[in-house]
Protein backbone atom coordinates (compact mmCIF):
# COMPACT_ATOMS: atom_id res chain seq x y z
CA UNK A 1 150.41 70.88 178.20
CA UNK A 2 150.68 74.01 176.24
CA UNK A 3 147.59 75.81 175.67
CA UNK A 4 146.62 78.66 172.90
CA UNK A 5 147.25 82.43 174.37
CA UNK A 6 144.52 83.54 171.51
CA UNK A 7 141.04 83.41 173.02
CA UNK A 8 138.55 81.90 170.26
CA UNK A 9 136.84 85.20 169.67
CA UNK A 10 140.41 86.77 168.58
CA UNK A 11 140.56 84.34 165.98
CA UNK A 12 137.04 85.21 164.68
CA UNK A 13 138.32 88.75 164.83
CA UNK A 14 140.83 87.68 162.46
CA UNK A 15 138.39 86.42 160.54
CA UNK A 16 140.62 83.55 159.79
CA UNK A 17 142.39 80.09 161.07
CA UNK A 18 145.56 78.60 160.78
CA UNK A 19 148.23 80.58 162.30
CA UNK A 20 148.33 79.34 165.58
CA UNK A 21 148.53 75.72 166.64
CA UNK A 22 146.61 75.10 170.35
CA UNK A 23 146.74 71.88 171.76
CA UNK A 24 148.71 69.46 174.16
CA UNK A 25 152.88 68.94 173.93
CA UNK A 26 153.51 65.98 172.41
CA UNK A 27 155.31 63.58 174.25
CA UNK A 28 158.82 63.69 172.68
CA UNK A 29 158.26 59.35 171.63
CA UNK A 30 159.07 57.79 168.40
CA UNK A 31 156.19 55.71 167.24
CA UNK A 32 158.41 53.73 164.91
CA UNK A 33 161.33 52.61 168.20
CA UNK A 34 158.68 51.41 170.32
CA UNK A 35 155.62 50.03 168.30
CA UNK A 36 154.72 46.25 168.98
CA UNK A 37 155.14 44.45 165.63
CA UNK A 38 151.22 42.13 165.73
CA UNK A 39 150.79 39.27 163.99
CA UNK A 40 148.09 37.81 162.22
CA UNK A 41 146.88 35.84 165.16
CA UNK A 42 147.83 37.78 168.53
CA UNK A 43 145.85 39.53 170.40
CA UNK A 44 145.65 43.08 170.29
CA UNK A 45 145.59 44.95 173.89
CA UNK A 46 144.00 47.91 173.81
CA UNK A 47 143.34 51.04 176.72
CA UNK A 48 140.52 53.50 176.29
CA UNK A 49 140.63 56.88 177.04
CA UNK A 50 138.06 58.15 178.12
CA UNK A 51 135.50 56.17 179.99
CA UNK A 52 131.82 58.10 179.17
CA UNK A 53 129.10 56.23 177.45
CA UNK A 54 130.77 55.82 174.02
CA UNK A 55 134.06 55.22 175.11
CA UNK A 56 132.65 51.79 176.67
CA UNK A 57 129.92 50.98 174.14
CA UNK A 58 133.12 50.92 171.59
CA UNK A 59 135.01 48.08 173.41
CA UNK A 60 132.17 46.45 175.01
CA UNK A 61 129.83 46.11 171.65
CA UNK A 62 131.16 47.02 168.67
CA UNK A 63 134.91 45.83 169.42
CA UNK A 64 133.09 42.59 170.84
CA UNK A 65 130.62 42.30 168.06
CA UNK A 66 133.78 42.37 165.70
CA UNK A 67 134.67 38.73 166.29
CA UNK A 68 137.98 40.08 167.35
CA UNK A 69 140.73 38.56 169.35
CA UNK A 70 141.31 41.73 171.45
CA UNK A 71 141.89 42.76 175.30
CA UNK A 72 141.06 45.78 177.68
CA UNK A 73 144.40 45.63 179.45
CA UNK A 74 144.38 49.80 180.38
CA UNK A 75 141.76 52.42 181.07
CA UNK A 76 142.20 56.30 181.70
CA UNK A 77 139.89 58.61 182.91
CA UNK A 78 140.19 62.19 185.02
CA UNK A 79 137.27 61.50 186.90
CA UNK A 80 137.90 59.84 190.20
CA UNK A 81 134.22 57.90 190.11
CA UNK A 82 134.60 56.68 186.59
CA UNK A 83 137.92 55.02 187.38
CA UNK A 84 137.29 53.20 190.35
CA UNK A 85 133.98 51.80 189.26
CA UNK A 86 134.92 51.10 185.61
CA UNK A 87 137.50 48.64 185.96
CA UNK A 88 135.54 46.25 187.44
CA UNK A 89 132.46 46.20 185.84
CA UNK A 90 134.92 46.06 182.72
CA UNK A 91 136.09 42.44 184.02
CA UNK A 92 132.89 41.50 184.58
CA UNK A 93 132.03 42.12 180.71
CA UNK A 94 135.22 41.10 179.13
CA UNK A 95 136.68 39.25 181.24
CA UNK A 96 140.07 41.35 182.04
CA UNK A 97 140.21 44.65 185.11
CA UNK A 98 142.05 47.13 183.12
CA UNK A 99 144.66 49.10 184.99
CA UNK A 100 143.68 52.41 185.78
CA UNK A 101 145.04 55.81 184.90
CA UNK A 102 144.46 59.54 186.19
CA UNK A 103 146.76 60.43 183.41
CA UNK A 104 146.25 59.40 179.70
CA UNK A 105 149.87 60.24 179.09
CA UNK A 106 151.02 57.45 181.67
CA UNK A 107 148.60 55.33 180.17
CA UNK A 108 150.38 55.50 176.61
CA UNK A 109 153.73 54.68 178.04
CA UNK A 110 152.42 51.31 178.93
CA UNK A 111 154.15 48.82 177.31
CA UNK A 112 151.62 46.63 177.78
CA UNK A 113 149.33 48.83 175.47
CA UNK A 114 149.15 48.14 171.93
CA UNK A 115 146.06 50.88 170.70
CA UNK A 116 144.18 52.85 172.18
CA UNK A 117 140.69 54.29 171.80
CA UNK A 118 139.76 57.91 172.34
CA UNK A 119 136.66 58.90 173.24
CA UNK A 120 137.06 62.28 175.18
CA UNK A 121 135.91 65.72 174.83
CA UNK A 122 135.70 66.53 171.03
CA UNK A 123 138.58 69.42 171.72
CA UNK A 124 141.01 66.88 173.47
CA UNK A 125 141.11 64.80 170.30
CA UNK A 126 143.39 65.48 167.95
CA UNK A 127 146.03 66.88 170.38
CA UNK A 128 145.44 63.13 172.29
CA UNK A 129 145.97 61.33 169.05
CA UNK A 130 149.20 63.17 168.00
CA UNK A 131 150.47 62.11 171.56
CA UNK A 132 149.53 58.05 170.90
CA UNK A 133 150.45 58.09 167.79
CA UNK A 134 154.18 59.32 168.75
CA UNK A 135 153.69 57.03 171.54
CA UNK A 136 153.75 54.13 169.25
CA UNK A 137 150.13 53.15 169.27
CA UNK A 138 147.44 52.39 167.07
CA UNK A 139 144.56 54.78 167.19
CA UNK A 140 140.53 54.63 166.85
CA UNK A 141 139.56 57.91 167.52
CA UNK A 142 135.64 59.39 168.44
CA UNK A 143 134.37 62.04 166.30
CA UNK A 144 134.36 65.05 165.38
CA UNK A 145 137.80 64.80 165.04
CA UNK A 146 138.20 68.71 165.93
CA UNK A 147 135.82 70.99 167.93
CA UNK A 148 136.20 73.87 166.92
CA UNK A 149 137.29 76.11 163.48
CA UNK A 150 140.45 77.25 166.33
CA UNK A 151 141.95 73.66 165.89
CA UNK A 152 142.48 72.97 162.47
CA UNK A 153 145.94 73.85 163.07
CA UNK A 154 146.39 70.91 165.42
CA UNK A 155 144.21 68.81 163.12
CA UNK A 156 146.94 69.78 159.86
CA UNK A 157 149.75 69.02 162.37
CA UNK A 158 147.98 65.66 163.39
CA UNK A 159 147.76 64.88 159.71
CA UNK A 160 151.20 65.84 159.55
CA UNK A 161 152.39 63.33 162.51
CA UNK A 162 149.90 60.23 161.17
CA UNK A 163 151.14 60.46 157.41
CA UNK A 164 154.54 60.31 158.76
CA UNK A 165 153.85 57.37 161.30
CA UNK A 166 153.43 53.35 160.62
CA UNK A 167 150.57 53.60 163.13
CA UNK A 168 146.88 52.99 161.77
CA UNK A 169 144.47 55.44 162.55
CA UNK A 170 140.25 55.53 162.19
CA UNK A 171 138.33 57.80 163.37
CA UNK A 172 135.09 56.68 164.56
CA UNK A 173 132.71 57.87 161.61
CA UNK A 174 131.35 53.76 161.53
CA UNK A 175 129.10 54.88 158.31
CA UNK A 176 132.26 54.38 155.99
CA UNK A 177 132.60 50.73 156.85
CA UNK A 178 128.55 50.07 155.73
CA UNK A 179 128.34 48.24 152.52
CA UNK A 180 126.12 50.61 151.25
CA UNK A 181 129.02 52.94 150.76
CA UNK A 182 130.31 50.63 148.11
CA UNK A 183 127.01 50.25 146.38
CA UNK A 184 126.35 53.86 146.25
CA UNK A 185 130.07 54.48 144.76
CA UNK A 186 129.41 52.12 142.33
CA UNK A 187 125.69 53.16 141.20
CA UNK A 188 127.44 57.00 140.72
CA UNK A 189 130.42 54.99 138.83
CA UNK A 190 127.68 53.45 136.49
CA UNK A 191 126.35 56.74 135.58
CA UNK A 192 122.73 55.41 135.49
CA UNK A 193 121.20 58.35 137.55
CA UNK A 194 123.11 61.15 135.67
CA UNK A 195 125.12 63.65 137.55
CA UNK A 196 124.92 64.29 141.11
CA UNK A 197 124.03 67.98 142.46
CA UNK A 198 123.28 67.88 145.52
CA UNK A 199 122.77 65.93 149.05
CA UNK A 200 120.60 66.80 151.82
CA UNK A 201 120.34 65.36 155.72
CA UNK A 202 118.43 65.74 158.29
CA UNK A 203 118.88 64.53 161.74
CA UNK A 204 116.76 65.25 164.93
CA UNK A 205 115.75 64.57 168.65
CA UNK A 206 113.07 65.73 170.76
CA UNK A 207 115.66 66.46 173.86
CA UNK A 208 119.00 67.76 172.54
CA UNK A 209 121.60 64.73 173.33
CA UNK A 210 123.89 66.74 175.24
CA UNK A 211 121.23 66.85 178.27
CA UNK A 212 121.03 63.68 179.32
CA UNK A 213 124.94 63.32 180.19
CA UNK A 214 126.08 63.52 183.49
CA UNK A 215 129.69 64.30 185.24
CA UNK A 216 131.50 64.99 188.60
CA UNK A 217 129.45 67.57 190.88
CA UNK A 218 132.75 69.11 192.19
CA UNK A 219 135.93 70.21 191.05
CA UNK A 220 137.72 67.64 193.53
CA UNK A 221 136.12 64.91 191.75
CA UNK A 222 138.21 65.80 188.73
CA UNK A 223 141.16 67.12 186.75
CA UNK A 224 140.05 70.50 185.83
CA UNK A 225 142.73 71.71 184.20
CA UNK A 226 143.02 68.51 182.48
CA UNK A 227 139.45 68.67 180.89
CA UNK A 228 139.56 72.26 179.74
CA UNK A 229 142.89 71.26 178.00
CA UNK A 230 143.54 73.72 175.12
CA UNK A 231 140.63 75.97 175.58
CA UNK A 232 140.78 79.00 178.07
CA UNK A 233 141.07 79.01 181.71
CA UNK A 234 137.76 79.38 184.00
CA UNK A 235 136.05 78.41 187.04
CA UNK A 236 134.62 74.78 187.41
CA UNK A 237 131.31 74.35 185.92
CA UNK A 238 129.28 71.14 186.84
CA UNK A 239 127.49 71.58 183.86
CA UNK A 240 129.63 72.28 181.28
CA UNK A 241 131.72 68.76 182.48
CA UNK A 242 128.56 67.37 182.13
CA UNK A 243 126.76 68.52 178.86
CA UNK A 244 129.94 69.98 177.15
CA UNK A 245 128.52 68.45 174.20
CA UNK A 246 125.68 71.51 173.98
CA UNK A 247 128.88 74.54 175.23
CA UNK A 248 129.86 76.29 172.02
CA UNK A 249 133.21 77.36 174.16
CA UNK A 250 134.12 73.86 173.76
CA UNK A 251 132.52 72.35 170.33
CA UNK A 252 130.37 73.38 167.56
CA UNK A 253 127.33 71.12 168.67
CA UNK A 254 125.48 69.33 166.07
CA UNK A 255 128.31 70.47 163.31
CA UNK A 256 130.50 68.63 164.87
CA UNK A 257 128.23 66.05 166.72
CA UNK A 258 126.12 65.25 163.93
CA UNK A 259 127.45 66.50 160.36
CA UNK A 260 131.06 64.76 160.61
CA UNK A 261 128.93 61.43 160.19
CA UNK A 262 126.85 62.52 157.02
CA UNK A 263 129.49 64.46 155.64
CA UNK A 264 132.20 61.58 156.23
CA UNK A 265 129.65 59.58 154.31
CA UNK A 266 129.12 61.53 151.44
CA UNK A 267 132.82 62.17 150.75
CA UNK A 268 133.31 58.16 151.34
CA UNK A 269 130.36 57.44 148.55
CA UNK A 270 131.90 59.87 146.04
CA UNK A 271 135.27 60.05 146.48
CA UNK A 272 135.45 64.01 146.20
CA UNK A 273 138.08 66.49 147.67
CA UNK A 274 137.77 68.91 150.08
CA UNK A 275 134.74 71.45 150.64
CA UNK A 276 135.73 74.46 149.00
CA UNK A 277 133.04 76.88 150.99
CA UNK A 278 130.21 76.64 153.13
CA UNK A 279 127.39 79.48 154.53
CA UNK A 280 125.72 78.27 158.30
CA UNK A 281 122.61 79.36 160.14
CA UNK A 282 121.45 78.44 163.82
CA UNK A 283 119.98 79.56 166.71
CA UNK A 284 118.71 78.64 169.96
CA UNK A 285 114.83 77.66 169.59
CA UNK A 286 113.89 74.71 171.45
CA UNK A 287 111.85 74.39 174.55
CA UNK A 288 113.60 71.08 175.76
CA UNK A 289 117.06 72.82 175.60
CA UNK A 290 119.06 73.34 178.39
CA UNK A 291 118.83 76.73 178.97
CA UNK A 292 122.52 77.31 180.14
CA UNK A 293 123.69 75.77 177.51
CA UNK A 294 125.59 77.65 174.47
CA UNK A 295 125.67 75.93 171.32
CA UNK A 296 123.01 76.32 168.79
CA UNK A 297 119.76 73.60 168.93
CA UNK A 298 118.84 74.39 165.27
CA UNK A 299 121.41 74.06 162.84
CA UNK A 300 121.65 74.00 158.89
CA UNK A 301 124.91 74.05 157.21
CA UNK A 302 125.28 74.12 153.10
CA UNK A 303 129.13 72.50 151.44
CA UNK A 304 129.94 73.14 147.99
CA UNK A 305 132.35 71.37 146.01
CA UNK A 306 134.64 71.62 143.20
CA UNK A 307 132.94 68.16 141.52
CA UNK A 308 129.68 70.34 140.99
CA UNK A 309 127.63 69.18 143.80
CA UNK A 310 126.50 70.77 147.27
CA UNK A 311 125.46 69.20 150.75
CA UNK A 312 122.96 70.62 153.01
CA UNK A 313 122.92 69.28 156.80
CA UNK A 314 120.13 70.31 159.07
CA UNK A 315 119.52 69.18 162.44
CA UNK A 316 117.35 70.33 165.02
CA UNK A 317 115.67 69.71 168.58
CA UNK A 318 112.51 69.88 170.33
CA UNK A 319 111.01 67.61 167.41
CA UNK A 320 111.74 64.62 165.54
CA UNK A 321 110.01 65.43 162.33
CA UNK A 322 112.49 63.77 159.65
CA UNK A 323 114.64 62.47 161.90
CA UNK A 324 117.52 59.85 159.78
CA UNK A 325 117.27 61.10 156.23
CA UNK A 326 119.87 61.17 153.67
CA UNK A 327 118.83 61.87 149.79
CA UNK A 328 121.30 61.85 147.00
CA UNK A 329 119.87 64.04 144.26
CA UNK A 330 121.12 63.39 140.77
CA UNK A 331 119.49 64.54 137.39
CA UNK A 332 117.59 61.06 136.49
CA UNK A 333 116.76 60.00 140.18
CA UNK A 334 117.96 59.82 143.75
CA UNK A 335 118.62 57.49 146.26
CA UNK A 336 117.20 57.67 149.54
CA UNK A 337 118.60 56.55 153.02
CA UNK A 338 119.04 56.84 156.28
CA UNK A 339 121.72 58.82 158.07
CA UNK A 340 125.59 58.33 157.43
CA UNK A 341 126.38 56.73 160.53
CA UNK A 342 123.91 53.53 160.19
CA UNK A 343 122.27 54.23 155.96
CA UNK A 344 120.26 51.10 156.16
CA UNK A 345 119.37 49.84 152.88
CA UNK A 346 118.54 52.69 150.46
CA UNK A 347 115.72 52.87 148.24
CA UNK A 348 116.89 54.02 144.15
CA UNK A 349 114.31 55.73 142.00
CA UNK A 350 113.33 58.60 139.41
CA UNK A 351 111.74 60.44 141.88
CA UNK A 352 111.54 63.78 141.60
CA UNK A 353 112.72 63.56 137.78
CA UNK A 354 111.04 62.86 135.22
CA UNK A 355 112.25 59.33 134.83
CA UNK A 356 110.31 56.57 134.40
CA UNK A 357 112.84 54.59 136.81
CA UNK A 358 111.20 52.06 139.12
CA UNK A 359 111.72 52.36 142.57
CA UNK A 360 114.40 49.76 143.66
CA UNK A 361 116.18 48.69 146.99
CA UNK A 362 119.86 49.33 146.24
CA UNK A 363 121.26 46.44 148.12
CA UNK A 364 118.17 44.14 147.20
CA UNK A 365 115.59 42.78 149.21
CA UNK A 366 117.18 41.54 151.78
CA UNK A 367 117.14 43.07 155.54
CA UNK A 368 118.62 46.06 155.99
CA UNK A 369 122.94 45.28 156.39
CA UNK A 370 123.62 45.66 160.32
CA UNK A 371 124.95 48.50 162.64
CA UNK A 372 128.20 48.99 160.54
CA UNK A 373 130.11 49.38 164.21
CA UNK A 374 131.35 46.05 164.72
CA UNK A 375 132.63 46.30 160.88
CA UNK A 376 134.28 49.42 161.51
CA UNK A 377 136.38 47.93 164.39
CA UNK A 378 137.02 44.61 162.82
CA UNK A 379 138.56 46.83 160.03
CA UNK A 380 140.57 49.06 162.15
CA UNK A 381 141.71 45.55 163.91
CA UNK A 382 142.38 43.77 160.66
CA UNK A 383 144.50 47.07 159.16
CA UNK A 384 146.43 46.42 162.54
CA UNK A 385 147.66 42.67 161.72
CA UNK A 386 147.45 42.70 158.35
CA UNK A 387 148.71 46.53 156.79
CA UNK A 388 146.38 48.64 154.39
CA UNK A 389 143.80 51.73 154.98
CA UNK A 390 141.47 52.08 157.57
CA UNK A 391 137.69 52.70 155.94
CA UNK A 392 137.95 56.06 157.84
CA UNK A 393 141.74 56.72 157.34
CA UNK A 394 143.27 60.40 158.04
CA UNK A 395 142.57 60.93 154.68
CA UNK A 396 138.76 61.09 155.26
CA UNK A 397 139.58 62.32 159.04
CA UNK A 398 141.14 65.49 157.84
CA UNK A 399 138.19 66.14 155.47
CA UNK A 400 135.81 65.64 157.90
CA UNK A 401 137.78 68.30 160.04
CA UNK A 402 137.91 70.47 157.47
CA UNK A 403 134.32 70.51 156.97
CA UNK A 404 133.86 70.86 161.09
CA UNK A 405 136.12 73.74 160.88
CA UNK A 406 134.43 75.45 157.65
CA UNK A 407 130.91 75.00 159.12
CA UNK A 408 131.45 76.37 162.46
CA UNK A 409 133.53 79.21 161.27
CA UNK A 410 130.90 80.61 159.09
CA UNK A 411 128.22 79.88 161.87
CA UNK A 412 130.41 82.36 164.03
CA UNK A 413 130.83 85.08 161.03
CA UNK A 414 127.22 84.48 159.41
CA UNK A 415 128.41 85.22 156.56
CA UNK A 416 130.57 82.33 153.27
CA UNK A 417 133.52 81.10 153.90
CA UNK A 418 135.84 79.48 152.25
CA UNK A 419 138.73 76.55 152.29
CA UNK A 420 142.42 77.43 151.12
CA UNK A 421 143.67 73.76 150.34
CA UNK A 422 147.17 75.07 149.74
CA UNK A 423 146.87 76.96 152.97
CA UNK A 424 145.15 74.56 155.41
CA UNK A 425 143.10 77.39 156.57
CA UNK A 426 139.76 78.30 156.48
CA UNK A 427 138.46 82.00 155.77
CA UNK A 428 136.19 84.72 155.27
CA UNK A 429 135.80 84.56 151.45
């Protein structure tokens, strides 16, 4: 694997991204020589990457709670515990032990292997996707789809490698396959509310997420060098394999954590293009924090767009006050839900305005829709058999990165920056 000679805080000296592309060598395969042809019918084997908490809940629930005809024929993980005991308890859950893999690179020349979830480090993901898709698989990929503002040059080139592919790619923002997407689209279609200015989200947790995770105690447990990837060599940490989630070295916390679902919804719901700029605050406040830990626990992060509209995201820990809340503010009303990843059923009024609208659930009065997971694989599946775009295609993905990268970029400079479209890059305006 190749990995970047530019240490991150280079690149914020530059003040700049997009010159230099980090990330693992691809493996030389032709997606198009070696892809399965699936039919309507057949069952689709898939391996996972990646064996943590998510990783499984994806094939064991929502893959399952998709209805799909699908097996767990392969299963790759760098740490030693995690693939002897997986495999197993896999067969005892679905029926099938998956074969087991140090390597995700041998696990993508399996034959056997028709698509492949990845749910690893955010930083390993895009440079892992490039590899499966050339490998001739299908891909559902975990968000953020980038850690850090350093890889949007492997997220372009990813783009790149998709768009020129047959393979079918979604990336695990679930919100975009929620029906309430749809209704939302077509309320702003109507016109009924006026014109949309801005969104604001707030998600929350008493204990930052990141501390509950655990990994290997020692460095013989696990591929080291494997783990860190594209980011710069250094000693074994426990704790950073552990709760890598809260290291700013290796993501940008809730930006990327958090955000990449709201944000994925909003441009889902209204169709728009790229962020053109963003300004970011956050700091390290809460008592429940780990305190070796690097990434910020508070963290607010404003988009603006060329259709006339802005998003604020804040998140923050140590309290739950306003935890899953998503308003669209327009000039006649706004609609009020929960967070991207699982909206709920919003609630439609004049609040706020002085419209005499009546308050209103969007998708009637019904229950709220389901967890829109199992939907989100179902679709991936169904794009798989039958052709078409994923709800989360790299369409959205790339957006989604480029809002990652814009957000944690100006966190790092405190100060606006801004997208170049034409560019890829992302900048100090």
């Amino acid at each position: 694997m190749t990995k970047s000679k530019l240490t991150r805080r280079s690149f914020i000296r530059q003040g700049l991204v997009g010159g230099t592309v980090a990330g693992a060598a691809s493996l030389g395969l032709n997606a198009s020589s070696i892809a399965r042809v699936i039919g309507a019918n057949e069952r689709i084997n898939l391996g996972l990457i990646g064996g943590g908490h998510r990783g499984r809940f994806i094939v064991e629930q929502m893959a399952k709670g998709s209805g799909d005809h699908y097996a767990l024929v392969a299963f790759g993980d760098i740490w030693t515990q995690r693939r002897e005991s997986y495999p197993p308890e896999a067969e005892k859950i679905l029926g099938i032990k998956p074969k087991a893999y140090a390597d995700y690179r041998q696990l993508l020349e399996d034959a056997d292997v028709d698509a492949v979830v990845i749910a690893t480090p955010d930083h390993q993901h895009a440079g892992q996707t490039i590899d499966a898709v050339r490998a001739g698989k299908h891909v559902y990929v975990e968000k953020p789809i980038i850690g850090l503002h350093i890889d949007l040059p492997e997220l372009n080139r990813l783009y790149d490698v998709v768009k020129a592919s047959k393979m079918v790619v979604q990336h695990g923002t679930h919100g975009a396959s929620s029906p309430v997407v749809r209704a939302i689209r077509q309320l702003i279609a109507e016109g009924k509310l006026g014109k949309l200015f801005r969104v604001e989200s707030t998600e929350t947790a008493y204990v930052p997420y990141w501390a509950h995770y655990q990994g290997p105690a020692t460095v013989s447990e696990t591929d080291w060098k494997a783990w860190l990837y594209n980011r710069p060599q250094r000693p074994f940490d426990a704790n950073m394999c552990a709760k890598w989630m809260g290291y700013k070295e290796i993501t940008s916390g809730t930006i990327g954590g958090w955000m990449t679902h709201f944000i994925t919804f909003v441009h889902a719901v209204t169709g728009c293009d790229y962020p053109v700029s963003a300004v970011a605050w956050g700091g390290r406040y809460a008592p429940t924090d780990d305190p070796k830990c690097t990434a910020p626990d508070q963290t607010m992060v404003m988009l603006d767009y060329a259709e006339g509209f802005h998003t604020q995201f804040t998140s923050h820990f140590g309290s739950e006050i306003d935890n899953e809340t998503t308003v669209f503010m327009f000039e006649k009303g706004c609609v009020k839900t929960r967070f991207g990843h699982n909206p709920g059923n919003p609630l439609v009024s004049g609040e706020g305005t002085n419209s005499r609208l009546e308050a209103y659930k969007l998708l009637g009065d019904a229950a709220d829709p389901p967890y829109p997971g199992a939907e989100h694989m179902k679709n991936w599946f169904d794009c798989i058999r039958k052709g078409g775009r994923p709800n989360a295609d790299m369409d959205l993905g790339h957006k989604q990165g480029v809002a990652v990268a814009l957000g944690d970029l100006a966190w790092d400079l405190n100060c606006k920056v801004v997208y170049d479209k034409a560019k890829r890059e992302v900048r100090r305006a």
